[in-house]
PDB file of N, CA and C in Angstrom:
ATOM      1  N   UNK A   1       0.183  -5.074 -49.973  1.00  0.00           N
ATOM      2  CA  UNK A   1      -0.620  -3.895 -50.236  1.00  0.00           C
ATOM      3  C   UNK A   1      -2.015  -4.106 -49.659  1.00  0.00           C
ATOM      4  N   UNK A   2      -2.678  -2.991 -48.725  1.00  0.00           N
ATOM      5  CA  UNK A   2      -3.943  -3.128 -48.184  1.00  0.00           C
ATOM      6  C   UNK A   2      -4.709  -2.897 -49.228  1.00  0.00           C
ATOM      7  N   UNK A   3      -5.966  -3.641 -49.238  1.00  0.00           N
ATOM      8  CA  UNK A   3      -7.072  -3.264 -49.998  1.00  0.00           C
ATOM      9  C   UNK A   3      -7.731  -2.014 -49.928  1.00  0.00           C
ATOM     10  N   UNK A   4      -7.970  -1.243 -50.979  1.00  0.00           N
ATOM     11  CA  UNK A   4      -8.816   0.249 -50.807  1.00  0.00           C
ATOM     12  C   UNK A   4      -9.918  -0.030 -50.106  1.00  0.00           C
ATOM     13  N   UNK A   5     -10.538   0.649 -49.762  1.00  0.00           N
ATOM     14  CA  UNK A   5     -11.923   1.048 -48.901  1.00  0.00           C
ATOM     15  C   UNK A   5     -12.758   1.840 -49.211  1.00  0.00           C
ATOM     16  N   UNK A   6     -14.059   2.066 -48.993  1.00  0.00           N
ATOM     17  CA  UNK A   6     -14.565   2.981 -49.582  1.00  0.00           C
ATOM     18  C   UNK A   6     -15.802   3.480 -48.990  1.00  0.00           C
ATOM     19  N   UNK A   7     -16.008   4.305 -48.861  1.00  0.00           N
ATOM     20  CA  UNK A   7     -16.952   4.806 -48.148  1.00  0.00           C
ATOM     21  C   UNK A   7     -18.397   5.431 -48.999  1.00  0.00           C
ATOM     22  N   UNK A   8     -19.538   5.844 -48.683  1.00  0.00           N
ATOM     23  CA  UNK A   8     -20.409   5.719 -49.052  1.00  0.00           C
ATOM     24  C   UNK A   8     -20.568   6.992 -50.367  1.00  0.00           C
ATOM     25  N   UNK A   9     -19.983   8.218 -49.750  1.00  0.00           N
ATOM     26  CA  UNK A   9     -19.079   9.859 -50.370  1.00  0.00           C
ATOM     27  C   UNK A   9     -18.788   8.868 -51.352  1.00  0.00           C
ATOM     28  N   UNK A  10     -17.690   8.090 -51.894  1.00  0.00           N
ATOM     29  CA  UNK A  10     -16.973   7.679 -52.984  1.00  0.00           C
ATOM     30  C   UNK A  10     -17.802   6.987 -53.515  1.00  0.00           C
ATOM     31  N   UNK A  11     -18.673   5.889 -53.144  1.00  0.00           N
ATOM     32  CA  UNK A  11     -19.772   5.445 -54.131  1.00  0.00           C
ATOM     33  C   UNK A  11     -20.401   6.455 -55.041  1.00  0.00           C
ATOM     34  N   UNK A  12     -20.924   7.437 -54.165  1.00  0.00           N
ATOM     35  CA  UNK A  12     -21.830   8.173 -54.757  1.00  0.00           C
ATOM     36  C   UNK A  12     -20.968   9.094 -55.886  1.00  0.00           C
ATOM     37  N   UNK A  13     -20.305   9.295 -55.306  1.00  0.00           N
ATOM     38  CA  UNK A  13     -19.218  10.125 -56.679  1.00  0.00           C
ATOM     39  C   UNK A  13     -19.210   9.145 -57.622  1.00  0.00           C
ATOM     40  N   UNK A  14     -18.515   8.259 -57.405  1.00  0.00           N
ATOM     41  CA  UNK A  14     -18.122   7.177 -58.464  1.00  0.00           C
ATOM     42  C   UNK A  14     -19.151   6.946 -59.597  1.00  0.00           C
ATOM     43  N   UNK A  15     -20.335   6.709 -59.139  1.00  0.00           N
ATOM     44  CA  UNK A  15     -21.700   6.494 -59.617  1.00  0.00           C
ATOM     45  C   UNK A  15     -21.861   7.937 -60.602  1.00  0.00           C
ATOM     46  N   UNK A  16     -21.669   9.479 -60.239  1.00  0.00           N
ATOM     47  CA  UNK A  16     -21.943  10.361 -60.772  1.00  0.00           C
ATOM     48  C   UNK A  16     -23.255  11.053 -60.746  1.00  0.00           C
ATOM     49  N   UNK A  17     -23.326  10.715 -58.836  1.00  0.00           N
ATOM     50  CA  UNK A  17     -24.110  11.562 -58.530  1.00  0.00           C
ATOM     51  C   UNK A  17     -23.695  12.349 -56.914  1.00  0.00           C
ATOM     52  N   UNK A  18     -24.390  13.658 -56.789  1.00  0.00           N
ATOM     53  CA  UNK A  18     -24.113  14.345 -55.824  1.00  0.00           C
ATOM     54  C   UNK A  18     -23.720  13.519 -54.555  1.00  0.00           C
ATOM     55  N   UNK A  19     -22.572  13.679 -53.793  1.00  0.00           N
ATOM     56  CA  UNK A  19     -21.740  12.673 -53.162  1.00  0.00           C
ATOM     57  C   UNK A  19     -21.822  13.606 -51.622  1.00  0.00           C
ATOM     58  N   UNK A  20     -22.323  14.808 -51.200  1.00  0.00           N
ATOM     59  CA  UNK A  20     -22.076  14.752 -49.712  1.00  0.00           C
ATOM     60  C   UNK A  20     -23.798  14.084 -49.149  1.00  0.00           C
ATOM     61  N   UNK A  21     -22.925  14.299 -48.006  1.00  0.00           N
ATOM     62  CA  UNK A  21     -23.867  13.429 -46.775  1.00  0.00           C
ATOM     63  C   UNK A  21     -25.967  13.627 -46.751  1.00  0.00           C
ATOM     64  N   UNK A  22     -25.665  15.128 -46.886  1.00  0.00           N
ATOM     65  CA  UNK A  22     -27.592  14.995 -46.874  1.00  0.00           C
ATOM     66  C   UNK A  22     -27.838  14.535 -48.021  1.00  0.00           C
ATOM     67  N   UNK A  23     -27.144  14.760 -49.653  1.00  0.00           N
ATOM     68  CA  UNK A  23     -27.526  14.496 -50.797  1.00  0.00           C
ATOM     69  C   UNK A  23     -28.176  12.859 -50.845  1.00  0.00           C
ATOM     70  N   UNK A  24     -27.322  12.056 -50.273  1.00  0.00           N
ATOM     71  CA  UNK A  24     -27.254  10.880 -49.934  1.00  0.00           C
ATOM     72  C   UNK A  24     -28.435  10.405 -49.315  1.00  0.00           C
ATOM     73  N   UNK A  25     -28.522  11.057 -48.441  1.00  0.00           N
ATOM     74  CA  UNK A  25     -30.028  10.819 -47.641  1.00  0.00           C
ATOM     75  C   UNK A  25     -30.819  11.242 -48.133  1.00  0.00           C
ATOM     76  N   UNK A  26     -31.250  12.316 -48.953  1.00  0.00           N
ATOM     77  CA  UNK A  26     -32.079  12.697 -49.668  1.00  0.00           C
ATOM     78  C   UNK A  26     -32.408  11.365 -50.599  1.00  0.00           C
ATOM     79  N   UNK A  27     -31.259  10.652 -51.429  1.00  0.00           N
ATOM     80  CA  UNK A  27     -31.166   9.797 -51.998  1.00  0.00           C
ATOM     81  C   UNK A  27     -32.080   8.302 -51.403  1.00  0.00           C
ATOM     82  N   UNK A  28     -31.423   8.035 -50.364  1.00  0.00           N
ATOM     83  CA  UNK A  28     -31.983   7.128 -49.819  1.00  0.00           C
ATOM     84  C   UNK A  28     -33.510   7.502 -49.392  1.00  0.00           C
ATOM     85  N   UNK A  29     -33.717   7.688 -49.105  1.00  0.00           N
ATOM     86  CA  UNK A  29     -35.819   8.655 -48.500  1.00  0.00           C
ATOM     87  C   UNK A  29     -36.075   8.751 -49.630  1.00  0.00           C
ATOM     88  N   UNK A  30     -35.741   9.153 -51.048  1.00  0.00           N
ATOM     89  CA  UNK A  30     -36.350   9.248 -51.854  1.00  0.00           C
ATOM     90  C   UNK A  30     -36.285   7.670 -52.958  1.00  0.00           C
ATOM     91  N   UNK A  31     -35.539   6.926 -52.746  1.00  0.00           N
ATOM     92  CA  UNK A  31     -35.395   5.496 -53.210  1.00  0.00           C
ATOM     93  C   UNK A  31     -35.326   4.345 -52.440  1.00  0.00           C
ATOM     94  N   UNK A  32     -35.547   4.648 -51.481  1.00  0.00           N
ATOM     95  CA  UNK A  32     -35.726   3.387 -50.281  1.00  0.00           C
ATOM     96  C   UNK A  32     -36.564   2.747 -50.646  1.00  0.00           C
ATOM     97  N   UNK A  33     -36.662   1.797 -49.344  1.00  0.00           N
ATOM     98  CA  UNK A  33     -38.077   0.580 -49.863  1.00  0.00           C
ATOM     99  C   UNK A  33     -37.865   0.026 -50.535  1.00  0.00           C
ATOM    100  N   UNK A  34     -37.062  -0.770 -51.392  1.00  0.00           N
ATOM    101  CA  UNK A  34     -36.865  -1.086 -52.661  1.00  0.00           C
ATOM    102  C   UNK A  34     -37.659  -2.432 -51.897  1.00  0.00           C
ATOM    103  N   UNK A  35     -38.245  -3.269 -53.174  1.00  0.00           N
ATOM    104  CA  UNK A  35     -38.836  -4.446 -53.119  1.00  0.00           C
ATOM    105  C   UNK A  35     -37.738  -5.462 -52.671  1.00  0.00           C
ATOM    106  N   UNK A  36     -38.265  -6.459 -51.590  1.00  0.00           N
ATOM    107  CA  UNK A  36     -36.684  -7.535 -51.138  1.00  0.00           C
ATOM    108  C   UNK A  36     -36.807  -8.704 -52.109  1.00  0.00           C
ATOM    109  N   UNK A  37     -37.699  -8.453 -53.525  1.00  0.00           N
ATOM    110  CA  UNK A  37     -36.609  -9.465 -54.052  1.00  0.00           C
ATOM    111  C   UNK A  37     -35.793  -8.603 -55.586  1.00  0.00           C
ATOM    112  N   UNK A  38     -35.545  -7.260 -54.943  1.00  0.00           N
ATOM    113  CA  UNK A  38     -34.948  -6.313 -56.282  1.00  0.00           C
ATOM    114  C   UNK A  38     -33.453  -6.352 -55.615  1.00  0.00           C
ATOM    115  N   UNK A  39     -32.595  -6.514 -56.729  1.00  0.00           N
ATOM    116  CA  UNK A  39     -31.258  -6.752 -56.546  1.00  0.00           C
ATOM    117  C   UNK A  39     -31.192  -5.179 -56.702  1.00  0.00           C
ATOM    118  N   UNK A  40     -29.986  -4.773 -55.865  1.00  0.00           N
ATOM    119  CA  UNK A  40     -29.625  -2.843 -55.976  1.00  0.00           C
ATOM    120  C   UNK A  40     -29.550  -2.570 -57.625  1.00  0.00           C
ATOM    121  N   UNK A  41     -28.236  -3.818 -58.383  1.00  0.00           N
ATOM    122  CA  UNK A  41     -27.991  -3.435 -59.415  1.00  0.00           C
ATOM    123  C   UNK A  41     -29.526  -3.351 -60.657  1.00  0.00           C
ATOM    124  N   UNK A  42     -30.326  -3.785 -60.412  1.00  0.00           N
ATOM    125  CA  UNK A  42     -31.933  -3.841 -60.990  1.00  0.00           C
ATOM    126  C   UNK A  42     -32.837  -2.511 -60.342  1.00  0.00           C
ATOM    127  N   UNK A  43     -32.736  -2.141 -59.313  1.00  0.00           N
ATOM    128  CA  UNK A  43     -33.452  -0.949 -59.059  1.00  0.00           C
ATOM    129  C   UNK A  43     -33.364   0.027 -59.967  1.00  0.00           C
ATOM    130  N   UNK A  44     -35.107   0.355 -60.791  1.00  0.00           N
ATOM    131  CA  UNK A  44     -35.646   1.034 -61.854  1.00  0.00           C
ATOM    132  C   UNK A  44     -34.697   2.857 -62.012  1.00  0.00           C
ATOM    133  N   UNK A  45     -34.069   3.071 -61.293  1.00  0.00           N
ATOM    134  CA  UNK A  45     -33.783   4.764 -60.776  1.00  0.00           C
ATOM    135  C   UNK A  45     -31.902   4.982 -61.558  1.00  0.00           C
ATOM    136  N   UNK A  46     -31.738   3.208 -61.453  1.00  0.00           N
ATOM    137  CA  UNK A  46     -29.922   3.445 -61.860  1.00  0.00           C
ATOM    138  C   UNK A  46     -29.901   4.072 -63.309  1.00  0.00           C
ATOM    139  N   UNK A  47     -29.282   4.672 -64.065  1.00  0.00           N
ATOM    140  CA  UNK A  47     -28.976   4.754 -65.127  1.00  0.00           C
ATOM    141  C   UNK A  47     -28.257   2.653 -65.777  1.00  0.00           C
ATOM    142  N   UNK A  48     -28.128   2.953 -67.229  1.00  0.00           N
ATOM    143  CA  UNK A  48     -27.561   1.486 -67.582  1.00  0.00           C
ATOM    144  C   UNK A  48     -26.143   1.374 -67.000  1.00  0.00           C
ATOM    145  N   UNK A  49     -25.149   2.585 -66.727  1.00  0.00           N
ATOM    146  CA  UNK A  49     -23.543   2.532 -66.334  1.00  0.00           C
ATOM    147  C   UNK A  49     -23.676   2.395 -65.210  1.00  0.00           C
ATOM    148  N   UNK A  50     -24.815   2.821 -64.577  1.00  0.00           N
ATOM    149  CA  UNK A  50     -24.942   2.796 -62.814  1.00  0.00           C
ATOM    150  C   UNK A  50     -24.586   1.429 -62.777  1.00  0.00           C
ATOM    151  N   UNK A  51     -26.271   1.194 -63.081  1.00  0.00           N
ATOM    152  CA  UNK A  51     -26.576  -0.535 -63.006  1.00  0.00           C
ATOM    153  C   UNK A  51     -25.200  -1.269 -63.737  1.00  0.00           C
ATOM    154  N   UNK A  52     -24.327  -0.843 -64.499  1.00  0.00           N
ATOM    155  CA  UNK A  52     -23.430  -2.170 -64.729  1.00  0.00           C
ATOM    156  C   UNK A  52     -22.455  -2.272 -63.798  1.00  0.00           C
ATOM    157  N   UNK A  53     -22.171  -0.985 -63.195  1.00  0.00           N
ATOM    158  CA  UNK A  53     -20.687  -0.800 -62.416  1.00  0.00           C
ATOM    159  C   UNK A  53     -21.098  -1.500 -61.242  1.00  0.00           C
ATOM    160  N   UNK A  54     -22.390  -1.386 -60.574  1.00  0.00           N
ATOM    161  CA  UNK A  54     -22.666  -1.896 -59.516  1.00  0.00           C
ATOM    162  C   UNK A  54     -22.909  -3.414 -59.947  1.00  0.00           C
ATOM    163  N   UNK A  55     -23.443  -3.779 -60.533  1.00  0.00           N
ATOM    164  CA  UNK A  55     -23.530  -5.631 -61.068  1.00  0.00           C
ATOM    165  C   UNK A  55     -21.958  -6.147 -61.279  1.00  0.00           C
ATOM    166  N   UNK A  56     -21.482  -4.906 -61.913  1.00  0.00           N
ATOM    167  CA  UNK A  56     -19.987  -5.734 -61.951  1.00  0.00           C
ATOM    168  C   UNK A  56     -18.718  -5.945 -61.100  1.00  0.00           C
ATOM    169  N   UNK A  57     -19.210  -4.909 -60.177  1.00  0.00           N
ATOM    170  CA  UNK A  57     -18.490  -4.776 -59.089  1.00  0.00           C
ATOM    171  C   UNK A  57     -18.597  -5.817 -58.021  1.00  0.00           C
ATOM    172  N   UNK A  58     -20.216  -5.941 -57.903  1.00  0.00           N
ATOM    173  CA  UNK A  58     -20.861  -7.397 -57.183  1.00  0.00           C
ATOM    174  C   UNK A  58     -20.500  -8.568 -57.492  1.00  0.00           C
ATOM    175  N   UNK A  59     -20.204  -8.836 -58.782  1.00  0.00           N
ATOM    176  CA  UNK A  59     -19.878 -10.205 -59.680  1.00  0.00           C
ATOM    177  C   UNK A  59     -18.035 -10.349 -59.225  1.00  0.00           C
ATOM    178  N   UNK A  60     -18.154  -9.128 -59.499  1.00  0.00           N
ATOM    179  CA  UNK A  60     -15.886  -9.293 -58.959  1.00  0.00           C
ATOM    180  C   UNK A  60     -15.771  -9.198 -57.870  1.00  0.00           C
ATOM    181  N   UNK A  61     -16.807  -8.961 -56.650  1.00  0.00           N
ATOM    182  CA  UNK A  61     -16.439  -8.986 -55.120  1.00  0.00           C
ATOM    183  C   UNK A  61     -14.849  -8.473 -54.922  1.00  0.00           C
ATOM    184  N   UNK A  62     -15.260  -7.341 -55.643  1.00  0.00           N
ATOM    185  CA  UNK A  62     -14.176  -5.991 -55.809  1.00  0.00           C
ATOM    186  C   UNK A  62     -14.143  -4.985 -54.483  1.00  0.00           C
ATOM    187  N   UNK A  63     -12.913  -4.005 -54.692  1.00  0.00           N
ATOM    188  CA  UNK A  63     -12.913  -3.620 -53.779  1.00  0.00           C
ATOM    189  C   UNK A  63     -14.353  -3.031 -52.722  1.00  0.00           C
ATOM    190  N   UNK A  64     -15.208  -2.486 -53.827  1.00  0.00           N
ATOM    191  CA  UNK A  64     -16.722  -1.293 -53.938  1.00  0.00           C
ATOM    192  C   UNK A  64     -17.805  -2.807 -53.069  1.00  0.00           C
ATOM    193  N   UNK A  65     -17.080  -3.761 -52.461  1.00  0.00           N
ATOM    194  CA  UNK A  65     -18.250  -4.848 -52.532  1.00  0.00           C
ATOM    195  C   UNK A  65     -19.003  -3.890 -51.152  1.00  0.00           C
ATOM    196  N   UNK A  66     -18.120  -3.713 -49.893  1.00  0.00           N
ATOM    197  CA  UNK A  66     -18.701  -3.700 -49.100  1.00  0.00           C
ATOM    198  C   UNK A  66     -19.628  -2.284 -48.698  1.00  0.00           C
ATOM    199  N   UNK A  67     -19.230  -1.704 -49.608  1.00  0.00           N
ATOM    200  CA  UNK A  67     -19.949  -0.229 -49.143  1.00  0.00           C
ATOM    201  C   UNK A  67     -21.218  -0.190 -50.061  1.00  0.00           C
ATOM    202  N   UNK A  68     -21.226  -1.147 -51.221  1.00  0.00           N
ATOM    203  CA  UNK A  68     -22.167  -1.331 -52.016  1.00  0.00           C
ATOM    204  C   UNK A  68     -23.292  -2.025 -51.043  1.00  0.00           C
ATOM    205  N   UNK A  69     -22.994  -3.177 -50.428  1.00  0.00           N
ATOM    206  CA  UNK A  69     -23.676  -3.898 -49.499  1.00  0.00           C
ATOM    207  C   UNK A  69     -24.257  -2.857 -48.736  1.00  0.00           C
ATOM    208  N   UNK A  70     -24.019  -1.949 -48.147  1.00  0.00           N
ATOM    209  CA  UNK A  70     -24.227  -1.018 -46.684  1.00  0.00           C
ATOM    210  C   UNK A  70     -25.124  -0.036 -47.562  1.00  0.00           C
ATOM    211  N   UNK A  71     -25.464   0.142 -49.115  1.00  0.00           N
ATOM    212  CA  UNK A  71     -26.335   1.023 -49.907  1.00  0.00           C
ATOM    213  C   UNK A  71     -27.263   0.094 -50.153  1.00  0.00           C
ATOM    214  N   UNK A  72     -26.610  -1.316 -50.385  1.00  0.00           N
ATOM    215  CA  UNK A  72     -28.065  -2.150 -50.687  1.00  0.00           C
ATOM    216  C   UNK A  72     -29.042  -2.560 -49.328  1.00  0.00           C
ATOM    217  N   UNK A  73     -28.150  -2.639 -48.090  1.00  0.00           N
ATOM    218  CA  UNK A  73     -29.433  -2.733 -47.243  1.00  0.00           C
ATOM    219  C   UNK A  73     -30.053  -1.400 -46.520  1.00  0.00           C
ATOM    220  N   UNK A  74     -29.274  -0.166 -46.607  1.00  0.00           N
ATOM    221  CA  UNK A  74     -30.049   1.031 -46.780  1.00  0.00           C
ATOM    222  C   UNK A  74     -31.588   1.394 -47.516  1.00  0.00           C
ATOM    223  N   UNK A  75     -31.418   0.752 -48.875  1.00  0.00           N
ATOM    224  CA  UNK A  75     -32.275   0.837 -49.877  1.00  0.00           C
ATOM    225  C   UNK A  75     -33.213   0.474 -49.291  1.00  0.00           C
ATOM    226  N   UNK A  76     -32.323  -0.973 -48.665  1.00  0.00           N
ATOM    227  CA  UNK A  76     -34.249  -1.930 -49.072  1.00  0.00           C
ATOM    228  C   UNK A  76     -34.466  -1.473 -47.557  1.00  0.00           C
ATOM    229  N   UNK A  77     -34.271  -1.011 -46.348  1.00  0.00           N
ATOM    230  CA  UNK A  77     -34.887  -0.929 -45.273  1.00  0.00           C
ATOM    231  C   UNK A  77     -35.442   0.783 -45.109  1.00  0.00           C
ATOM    232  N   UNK A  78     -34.993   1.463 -46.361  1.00  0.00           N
ATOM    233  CA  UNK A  78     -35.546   2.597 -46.846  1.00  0.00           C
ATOM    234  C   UNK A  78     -35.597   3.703 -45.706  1.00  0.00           C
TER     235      UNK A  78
END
């Protein structure tokens, strides 16, 4: 069985927030920059379910690892 995949649309759903493409960017421009020594799952903006799904997802190097990665260096290069 192949591993799921996931794209950036399904993060953002998953998370339970507006999931098409400008929303996203809106997202990012408006939360970028993050400080480089703030872990994604610690950035002040997550809700507590945000921040756990993403810490726990990171900790299980689960399927969500790599698209999580591609939001965390989005963030921080803002």
């Amino acid at each position: 069985m192949e591993p799921l995949t996931h794209n950036m649309c399904n993060l953002f759903a998953q998370l339970g927030l507006p999931s098409d493409s400008e929303a996203i960017k809106q997202f990012i421009s408006t939360h970028g920059r993050l400080n480089s020594n703030t872990l994604i799952s610690e950035a002040p903006f997550w809700t507590p379910t945000q921040a756990t799904f993403l810490r726990e997802e990171i900790l299980m190097d689960a399927d969500w690892v790599s698209v999580i990665d591609e939001l965390n260096t989005a963030l921080h290069r803002g």
